[in-house]
PDB file of N, CA and C in Angstrom:
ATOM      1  N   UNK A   1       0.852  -1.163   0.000  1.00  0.00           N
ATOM      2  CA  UNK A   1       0.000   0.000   0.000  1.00  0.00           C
ATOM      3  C   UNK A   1       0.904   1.233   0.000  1.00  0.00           C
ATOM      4  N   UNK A   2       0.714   2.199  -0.785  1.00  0.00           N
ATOM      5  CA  UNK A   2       1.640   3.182  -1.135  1.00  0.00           C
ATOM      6  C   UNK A   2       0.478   4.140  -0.675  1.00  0.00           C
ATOM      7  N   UNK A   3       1.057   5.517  -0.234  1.00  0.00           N
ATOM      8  CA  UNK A   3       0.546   6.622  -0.232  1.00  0.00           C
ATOM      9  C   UNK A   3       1.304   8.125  -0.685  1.00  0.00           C
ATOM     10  N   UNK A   4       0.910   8.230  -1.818  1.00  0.00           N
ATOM     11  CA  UNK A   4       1.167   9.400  -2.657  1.00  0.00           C
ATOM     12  C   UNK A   4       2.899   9.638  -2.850  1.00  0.00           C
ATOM     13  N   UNK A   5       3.537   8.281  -2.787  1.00  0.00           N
ATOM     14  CA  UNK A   5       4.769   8.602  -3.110  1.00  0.00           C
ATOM     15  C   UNK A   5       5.747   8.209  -1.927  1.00  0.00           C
ATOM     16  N   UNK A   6       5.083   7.999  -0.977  1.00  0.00           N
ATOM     17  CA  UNK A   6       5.839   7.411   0.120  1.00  0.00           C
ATOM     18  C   UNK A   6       5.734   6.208   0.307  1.00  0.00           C
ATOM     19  N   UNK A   7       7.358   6.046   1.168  1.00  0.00           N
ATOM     20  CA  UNK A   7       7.513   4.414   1.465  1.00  0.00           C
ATOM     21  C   UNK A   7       6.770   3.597   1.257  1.00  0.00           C
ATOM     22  N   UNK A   8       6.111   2.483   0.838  1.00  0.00           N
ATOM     23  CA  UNK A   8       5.821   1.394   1.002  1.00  0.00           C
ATOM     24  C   UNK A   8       5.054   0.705   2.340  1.00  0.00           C
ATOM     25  N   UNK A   9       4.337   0.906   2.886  1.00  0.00           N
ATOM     26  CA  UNK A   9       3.818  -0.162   4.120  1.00  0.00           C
ATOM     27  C   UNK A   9       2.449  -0.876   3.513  1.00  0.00           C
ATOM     28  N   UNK A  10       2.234  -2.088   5.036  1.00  0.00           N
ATOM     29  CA  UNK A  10       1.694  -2.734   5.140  1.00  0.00           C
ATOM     30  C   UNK A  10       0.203  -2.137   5.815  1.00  0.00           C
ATOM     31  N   UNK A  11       0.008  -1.428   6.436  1.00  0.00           N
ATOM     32  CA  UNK A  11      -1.320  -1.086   7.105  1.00  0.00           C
ATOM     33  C   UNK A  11      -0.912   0.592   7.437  1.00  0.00           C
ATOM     34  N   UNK A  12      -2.121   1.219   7.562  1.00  0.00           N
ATOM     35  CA  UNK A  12      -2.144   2.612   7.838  1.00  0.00           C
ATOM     36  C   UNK A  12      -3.389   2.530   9.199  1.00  0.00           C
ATOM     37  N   UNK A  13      -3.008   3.652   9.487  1.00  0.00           N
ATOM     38  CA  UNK A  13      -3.720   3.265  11.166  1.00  0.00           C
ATOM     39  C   UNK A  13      -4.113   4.558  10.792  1.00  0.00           C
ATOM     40  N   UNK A  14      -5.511   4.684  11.201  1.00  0.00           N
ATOM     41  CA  UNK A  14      -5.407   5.869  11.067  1.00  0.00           C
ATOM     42  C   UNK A  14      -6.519   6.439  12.498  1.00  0.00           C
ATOM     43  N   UNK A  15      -5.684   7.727  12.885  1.00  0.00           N
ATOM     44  CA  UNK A  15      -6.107   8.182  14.911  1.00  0.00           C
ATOM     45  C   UNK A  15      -5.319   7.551  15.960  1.00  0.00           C
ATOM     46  N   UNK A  16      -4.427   8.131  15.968  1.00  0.00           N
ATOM     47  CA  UNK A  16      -3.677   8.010  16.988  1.00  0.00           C
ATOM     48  C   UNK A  16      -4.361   7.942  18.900  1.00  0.00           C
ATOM     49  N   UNK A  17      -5.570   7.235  18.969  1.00  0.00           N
ATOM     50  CA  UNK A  17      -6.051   7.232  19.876  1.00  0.00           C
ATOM     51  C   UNK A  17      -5.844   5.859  20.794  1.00  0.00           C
ATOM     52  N   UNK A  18      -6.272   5.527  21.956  1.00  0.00           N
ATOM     53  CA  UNK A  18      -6.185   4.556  22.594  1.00  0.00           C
ATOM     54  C   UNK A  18      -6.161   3.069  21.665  1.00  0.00           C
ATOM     55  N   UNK A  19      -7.256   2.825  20.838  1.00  0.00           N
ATOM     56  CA  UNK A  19      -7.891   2.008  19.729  1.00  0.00           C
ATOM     57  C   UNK A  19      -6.157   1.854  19.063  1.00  0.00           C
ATOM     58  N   UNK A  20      -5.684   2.957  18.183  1.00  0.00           N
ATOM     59  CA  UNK A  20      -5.242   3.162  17.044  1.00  0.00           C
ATOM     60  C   UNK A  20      -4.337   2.903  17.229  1.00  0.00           C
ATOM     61  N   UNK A  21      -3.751   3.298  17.951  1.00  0.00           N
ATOM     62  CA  UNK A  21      -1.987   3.181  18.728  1.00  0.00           C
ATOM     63  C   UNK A  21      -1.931   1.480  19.317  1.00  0.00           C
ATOM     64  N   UNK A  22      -3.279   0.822  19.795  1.00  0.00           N
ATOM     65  CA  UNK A  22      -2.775  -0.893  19.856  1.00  0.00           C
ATOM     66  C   UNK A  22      -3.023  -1.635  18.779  1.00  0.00           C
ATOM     67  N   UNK A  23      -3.465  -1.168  17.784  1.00  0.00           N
ATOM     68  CA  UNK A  23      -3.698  -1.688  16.829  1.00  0.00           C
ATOM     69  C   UNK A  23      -2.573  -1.363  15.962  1.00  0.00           C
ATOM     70  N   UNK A  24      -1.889  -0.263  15.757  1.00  0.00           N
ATOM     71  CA  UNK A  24      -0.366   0.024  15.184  1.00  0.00           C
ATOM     72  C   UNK A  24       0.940  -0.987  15.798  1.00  0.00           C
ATOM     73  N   UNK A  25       0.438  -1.114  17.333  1.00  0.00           N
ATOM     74  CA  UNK A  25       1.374  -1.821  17.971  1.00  0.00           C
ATOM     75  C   UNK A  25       1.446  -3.122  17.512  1.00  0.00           C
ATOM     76  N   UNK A  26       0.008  -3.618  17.712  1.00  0.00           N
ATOM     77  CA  UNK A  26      -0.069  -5.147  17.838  1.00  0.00           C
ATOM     78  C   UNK A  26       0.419  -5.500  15.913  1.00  0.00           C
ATOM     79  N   UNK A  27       0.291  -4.447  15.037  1.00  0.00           N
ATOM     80  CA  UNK A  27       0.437  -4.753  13.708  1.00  0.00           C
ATOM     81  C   UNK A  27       2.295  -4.834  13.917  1.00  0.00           C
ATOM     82  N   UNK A  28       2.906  -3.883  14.094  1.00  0.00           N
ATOM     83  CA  UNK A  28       4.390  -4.175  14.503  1.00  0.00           C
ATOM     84  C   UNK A  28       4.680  -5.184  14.607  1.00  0.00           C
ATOM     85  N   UNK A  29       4.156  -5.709  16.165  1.00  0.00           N
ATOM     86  CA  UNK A  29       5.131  -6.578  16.619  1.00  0.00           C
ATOM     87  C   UNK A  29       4.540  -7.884  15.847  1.00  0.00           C
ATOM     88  N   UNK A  30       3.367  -7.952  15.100  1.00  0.00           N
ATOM     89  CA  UNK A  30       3.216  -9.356  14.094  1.00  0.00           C
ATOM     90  C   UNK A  30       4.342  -9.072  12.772  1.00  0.00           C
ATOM     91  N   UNK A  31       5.337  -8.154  13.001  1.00  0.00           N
ATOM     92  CA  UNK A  31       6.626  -8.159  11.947  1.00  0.00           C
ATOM     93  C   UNK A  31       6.406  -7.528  10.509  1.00  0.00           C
ATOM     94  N   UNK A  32       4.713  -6.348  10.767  1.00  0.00           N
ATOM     95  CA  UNK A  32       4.095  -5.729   9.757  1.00  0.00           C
ATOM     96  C   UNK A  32       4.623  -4.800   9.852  1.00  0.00           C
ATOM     97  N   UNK A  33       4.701  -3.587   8.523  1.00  0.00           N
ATOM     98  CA  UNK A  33       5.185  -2.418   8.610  1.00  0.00           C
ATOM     99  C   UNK A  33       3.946  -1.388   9.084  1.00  0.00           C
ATOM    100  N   UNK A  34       4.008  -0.417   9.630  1.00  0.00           N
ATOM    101  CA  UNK A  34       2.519   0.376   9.754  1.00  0.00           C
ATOM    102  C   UNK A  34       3.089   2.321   9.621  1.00  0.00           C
ATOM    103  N   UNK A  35       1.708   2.712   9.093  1.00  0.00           N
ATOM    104  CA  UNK A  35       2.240   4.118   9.621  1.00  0.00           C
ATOM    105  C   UNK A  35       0.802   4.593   9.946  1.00  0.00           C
ATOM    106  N   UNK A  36       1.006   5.399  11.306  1.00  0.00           N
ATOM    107  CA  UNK A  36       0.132   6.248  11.612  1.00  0.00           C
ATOM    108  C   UNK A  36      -0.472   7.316  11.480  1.00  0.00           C
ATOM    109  N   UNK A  37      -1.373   7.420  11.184  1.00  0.00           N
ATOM    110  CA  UNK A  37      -1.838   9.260  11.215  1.00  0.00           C
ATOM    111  C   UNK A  37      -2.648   9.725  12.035  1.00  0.00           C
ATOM    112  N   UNK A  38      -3.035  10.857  12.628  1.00  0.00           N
ATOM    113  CA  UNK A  38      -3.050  11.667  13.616  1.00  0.00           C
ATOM    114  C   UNK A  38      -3.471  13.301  13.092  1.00  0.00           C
ATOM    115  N   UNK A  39      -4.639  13.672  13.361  1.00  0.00           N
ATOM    116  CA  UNK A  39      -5.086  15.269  12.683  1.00  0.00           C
ATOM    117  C   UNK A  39      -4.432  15.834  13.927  1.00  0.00           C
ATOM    118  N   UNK A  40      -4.891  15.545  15.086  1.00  0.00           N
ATOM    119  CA  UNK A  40      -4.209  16.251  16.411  1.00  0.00           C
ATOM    120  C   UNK A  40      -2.980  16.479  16.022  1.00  0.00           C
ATOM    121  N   UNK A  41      -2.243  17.734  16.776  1.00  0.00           N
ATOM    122  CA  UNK A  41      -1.220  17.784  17.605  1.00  0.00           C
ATOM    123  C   UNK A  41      -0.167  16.532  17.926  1.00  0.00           C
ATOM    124  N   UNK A  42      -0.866  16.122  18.786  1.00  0.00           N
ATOM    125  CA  UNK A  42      -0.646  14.751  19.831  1.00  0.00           C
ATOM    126  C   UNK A  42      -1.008  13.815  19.770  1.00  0.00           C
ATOM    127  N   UNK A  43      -0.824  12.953  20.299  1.00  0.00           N
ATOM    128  CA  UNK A  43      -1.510  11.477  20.183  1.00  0.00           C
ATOM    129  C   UNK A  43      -2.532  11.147  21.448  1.00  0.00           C
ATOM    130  N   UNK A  44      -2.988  10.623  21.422  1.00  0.00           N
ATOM    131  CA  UNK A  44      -4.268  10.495  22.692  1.00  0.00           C
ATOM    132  C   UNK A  44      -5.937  10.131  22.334  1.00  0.00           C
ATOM    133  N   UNK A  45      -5.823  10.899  21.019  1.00  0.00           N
ATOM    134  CA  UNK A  45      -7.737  10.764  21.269  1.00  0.00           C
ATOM    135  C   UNK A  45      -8.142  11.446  21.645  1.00  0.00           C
ATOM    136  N   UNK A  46      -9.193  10.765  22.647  1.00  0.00           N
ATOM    137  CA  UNK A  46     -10.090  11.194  23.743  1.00  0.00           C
ATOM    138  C   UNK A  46      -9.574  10.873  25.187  1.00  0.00           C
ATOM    139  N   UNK A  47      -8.761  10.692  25.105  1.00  0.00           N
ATOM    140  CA  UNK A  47      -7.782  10.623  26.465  1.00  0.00           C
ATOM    141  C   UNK A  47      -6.635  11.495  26.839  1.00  0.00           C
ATOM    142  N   UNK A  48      -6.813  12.465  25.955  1.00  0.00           N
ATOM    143  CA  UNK A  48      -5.678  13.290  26.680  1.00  0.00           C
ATOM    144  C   UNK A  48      -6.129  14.102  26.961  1.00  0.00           C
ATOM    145  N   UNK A  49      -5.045  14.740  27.902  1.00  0.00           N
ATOM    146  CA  UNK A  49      -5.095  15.836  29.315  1.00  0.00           C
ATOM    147  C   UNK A  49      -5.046  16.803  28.693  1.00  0.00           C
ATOM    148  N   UNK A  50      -5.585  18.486  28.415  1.00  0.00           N
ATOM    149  CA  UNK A  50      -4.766  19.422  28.057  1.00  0.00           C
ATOM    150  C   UNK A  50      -5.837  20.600  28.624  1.00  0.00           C
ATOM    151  N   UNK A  51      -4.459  21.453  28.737  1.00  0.00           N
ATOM    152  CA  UNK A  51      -5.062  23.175  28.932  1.00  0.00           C
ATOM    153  C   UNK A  51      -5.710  23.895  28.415  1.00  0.00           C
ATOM    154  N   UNK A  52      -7.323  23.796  28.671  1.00  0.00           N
ATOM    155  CA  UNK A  52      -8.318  24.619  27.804  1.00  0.00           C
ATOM    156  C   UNK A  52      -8.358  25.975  27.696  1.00  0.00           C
ATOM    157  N   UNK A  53      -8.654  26.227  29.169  1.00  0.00           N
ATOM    158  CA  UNK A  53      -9.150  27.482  29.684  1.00  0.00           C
ATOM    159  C   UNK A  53      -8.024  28.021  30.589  1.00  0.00           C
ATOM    160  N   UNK A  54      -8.194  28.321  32.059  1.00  0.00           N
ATOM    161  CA  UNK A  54      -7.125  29.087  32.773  1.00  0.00           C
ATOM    162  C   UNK A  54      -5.850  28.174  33.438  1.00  0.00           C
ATOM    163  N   UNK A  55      -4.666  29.041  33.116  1.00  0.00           N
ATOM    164  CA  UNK A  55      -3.619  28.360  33.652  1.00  0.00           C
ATOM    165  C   UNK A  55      -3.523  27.577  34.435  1.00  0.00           C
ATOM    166  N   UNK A  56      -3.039  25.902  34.965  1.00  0.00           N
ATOM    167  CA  UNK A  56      -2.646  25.594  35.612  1.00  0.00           C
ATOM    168  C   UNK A  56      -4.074  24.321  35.745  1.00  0.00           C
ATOM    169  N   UNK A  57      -4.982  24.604  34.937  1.00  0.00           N
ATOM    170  CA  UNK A  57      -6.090  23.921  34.948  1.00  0.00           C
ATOM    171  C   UNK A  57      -6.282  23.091  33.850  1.00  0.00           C
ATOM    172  N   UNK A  58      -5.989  21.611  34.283  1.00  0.00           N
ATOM    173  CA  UNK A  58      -5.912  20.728  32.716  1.00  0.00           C
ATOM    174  C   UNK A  58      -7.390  19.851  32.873  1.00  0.00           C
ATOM    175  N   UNK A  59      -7.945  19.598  31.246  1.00  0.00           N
ATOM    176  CA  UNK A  59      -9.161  19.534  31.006  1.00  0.00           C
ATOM    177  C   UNK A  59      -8.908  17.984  30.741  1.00  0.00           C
ATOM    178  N   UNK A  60      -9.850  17.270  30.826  1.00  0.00           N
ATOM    179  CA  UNK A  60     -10.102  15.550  29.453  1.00  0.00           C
ATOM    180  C   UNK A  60     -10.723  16.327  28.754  1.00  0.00           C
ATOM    181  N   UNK A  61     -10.118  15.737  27.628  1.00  0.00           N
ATOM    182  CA  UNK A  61     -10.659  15.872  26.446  1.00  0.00           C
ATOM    183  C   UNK A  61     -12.029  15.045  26.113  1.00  0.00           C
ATOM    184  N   UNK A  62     -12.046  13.662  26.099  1.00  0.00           N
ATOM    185  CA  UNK A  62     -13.541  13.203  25.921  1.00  0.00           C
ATOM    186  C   UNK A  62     -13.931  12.295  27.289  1.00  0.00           C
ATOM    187  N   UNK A  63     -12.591  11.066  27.584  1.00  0.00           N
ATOM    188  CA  UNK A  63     -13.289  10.294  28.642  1.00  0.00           C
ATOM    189  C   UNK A  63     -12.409  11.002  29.959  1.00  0.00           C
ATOM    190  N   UNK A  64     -13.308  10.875  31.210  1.00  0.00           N
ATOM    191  CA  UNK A  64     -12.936  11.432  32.672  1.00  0.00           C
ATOM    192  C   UNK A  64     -12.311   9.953  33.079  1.00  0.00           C
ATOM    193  N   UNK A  65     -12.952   8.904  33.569  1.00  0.00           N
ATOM    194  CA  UNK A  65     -12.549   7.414  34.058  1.00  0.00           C
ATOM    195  C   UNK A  65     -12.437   6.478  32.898  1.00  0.00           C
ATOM    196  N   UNK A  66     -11.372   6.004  33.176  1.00  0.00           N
ATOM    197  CA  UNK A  66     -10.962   4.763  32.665  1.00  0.00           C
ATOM    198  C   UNK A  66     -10.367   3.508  33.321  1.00  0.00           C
ATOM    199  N   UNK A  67     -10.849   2.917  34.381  1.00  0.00           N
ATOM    200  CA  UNK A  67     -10.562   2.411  35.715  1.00  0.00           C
ATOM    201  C   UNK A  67     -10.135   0.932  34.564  1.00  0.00           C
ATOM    202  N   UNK A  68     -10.340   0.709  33.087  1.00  0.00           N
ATOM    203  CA  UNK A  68      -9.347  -0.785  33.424  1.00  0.00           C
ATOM    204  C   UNK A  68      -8.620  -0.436  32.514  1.00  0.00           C
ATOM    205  N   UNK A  69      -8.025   0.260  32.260  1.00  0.00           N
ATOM    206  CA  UNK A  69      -6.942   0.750  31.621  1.00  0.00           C
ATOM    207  C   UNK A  69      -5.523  -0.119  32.113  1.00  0.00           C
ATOM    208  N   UNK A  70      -5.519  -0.321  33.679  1.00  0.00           N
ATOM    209  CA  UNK A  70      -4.517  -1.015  34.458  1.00  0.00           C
ATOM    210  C   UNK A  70      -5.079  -2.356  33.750  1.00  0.00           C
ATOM    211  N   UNK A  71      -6.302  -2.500  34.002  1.00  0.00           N
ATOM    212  CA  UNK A  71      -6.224  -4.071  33.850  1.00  0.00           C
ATOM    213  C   UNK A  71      -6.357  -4.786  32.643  1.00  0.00           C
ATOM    214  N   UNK A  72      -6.303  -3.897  31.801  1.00  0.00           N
ATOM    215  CA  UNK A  72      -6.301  -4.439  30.026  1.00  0.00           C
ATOM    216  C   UNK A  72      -4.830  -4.928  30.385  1.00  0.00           C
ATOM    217  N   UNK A  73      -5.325  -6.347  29.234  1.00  0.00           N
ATOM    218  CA  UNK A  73      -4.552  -7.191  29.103  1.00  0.00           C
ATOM    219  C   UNK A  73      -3.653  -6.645  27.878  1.00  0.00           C
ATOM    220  N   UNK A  74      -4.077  -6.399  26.932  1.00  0.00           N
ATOM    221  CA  UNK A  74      -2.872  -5.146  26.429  1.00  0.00           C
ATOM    222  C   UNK A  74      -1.774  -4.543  26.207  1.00  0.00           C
ATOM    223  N   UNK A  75      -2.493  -3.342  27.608  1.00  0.00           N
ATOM    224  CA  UNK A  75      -1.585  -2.592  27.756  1.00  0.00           C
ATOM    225  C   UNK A  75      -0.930  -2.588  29.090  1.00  0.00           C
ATOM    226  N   UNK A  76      -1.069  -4.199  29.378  1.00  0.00           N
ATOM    227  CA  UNK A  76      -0.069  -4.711  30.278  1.00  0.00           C
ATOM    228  C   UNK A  76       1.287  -5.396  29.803  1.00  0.00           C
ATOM    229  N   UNK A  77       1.317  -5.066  28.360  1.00  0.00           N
ATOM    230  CA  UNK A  77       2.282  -5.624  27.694  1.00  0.00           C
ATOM    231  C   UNK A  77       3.367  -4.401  27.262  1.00  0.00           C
ATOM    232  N   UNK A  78       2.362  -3.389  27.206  1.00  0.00           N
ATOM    233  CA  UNK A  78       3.125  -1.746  26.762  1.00  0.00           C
ATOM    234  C   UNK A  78       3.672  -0.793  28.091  1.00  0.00           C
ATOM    235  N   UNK A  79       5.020  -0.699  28.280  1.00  0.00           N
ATOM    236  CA  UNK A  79       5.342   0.587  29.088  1.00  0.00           C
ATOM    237  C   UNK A  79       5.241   1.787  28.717  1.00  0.00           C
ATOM    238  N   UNK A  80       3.951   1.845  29.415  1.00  0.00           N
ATOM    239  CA  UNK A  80       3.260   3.070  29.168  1.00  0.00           C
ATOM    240  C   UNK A  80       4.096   4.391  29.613  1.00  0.00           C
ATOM    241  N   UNK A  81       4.685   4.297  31.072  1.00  0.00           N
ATOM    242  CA  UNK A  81       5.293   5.292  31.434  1.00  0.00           C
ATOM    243  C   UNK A  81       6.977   5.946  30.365  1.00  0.00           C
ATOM    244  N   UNK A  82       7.378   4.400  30.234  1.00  0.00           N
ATOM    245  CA  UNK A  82       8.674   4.891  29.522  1.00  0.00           C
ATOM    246  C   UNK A  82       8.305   5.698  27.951  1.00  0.00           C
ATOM    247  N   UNK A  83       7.015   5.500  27.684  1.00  0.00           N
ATOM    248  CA  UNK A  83       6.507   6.418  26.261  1.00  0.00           C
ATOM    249  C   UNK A  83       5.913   7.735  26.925  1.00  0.00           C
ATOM    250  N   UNK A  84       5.765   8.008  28.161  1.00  0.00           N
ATOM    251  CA  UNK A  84       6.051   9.270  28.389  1.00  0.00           C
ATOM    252  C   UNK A  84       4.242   9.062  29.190  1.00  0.00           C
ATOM    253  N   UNK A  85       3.734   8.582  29.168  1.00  0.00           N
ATOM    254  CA  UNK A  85       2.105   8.289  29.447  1.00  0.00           C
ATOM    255  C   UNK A  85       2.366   7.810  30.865  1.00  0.00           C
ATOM    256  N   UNK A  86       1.506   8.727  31.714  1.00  0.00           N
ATOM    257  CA  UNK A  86       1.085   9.014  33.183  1.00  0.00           C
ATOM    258  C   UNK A  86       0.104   8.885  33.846  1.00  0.00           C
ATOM    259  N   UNK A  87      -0.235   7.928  34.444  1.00  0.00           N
ATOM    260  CA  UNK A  87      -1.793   7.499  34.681  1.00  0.00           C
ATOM    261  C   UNK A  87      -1.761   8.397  35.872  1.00  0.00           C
ATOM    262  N   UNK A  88      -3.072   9.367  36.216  1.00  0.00           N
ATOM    263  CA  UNK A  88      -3.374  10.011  37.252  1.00  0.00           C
ATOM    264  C   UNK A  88      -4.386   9.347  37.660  1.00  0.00           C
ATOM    265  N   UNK A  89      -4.254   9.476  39.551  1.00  0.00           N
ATOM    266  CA  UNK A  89      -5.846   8.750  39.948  1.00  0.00           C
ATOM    267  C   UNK A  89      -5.909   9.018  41.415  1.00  0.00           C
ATOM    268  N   UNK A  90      -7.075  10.308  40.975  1.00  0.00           N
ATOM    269  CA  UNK A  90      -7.521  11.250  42.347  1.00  0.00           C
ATOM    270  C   UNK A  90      -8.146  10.289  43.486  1.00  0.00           C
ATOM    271  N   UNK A  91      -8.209  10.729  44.470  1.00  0.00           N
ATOM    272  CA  UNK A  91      -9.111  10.486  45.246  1.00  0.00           C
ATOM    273  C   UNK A  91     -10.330  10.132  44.926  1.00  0.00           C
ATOM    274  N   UNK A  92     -10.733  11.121  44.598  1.00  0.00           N
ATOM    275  CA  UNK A  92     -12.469  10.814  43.890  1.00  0.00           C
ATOM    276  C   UNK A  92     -11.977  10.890  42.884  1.00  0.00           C
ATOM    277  N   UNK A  93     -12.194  10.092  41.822  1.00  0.00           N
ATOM    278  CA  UNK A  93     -12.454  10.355  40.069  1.00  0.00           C
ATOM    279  C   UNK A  93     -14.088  10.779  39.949  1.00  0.00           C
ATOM    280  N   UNK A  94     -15.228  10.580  40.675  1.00  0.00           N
ATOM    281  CA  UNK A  94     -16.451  10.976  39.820  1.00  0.00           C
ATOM    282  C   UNK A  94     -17.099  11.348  41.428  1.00  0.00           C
ATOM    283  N   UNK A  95     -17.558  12.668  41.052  1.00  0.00           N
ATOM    284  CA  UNK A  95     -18.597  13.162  42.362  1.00  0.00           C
ATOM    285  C   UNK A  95     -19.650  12.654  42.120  1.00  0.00           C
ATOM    286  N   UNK A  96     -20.247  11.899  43.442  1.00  0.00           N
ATOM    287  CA  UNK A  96     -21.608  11.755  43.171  1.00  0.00           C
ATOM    288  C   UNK A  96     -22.868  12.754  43.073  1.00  0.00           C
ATOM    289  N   UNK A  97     -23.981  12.700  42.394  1.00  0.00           N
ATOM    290  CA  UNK A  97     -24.746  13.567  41.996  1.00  0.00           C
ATOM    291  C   UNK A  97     -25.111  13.684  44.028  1.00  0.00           C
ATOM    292  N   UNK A  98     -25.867  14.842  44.309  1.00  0.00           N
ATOM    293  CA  UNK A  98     -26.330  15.201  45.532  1.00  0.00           C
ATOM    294  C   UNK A  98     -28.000  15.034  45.861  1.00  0.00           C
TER     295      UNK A  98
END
């Protein structure tokens, strides 16, 4: 699969999101070539952290909890931290309604 003149690969991934990025992975390490694309900035999806509004105040972007994130079988295979990815986990993750 060619795209417009570039290299040669095997699969194109396309969204660099939670989904996209194990599915790039898991295509790798089956000894496939892959390339990713990404409209963002960054890579993340709907899972990343970033500064909307006032300083010092970081937003989610789509999901707030993701409680099996630890326990995907997965991305118990991926070091998440050494790719730079930081799992935060407040006290409360979700207020209950009153």
């Amino acid at each position: 699969m060619t795209t417009g003149g570039e290299t040669p690969v095997d699969a194109i991934v396309v969204g660099a999101g939670p989904n996209g990025l194990a599915a790039a992975i898991t295509l790798a390490r089956a000894g496939r070539s892959v390339r990713v694309y990404e409209a963002a900035d960054e890579p993340g999806g709907g899972t990343r952290t970033m500064a909307l509004t006032l300083p010092g105040f970081r937003h989610d972007m789509c999901s707030t909890i993701l409680p099996l994130t630890l326990a995907s079988p997965f991305f118990a295979t991926v070091d998440l931290a050494a790719r730079g990815v930081e799992l935060i986990h407040p006290d409360m993750p979700n207020v209950p309604k009153s």
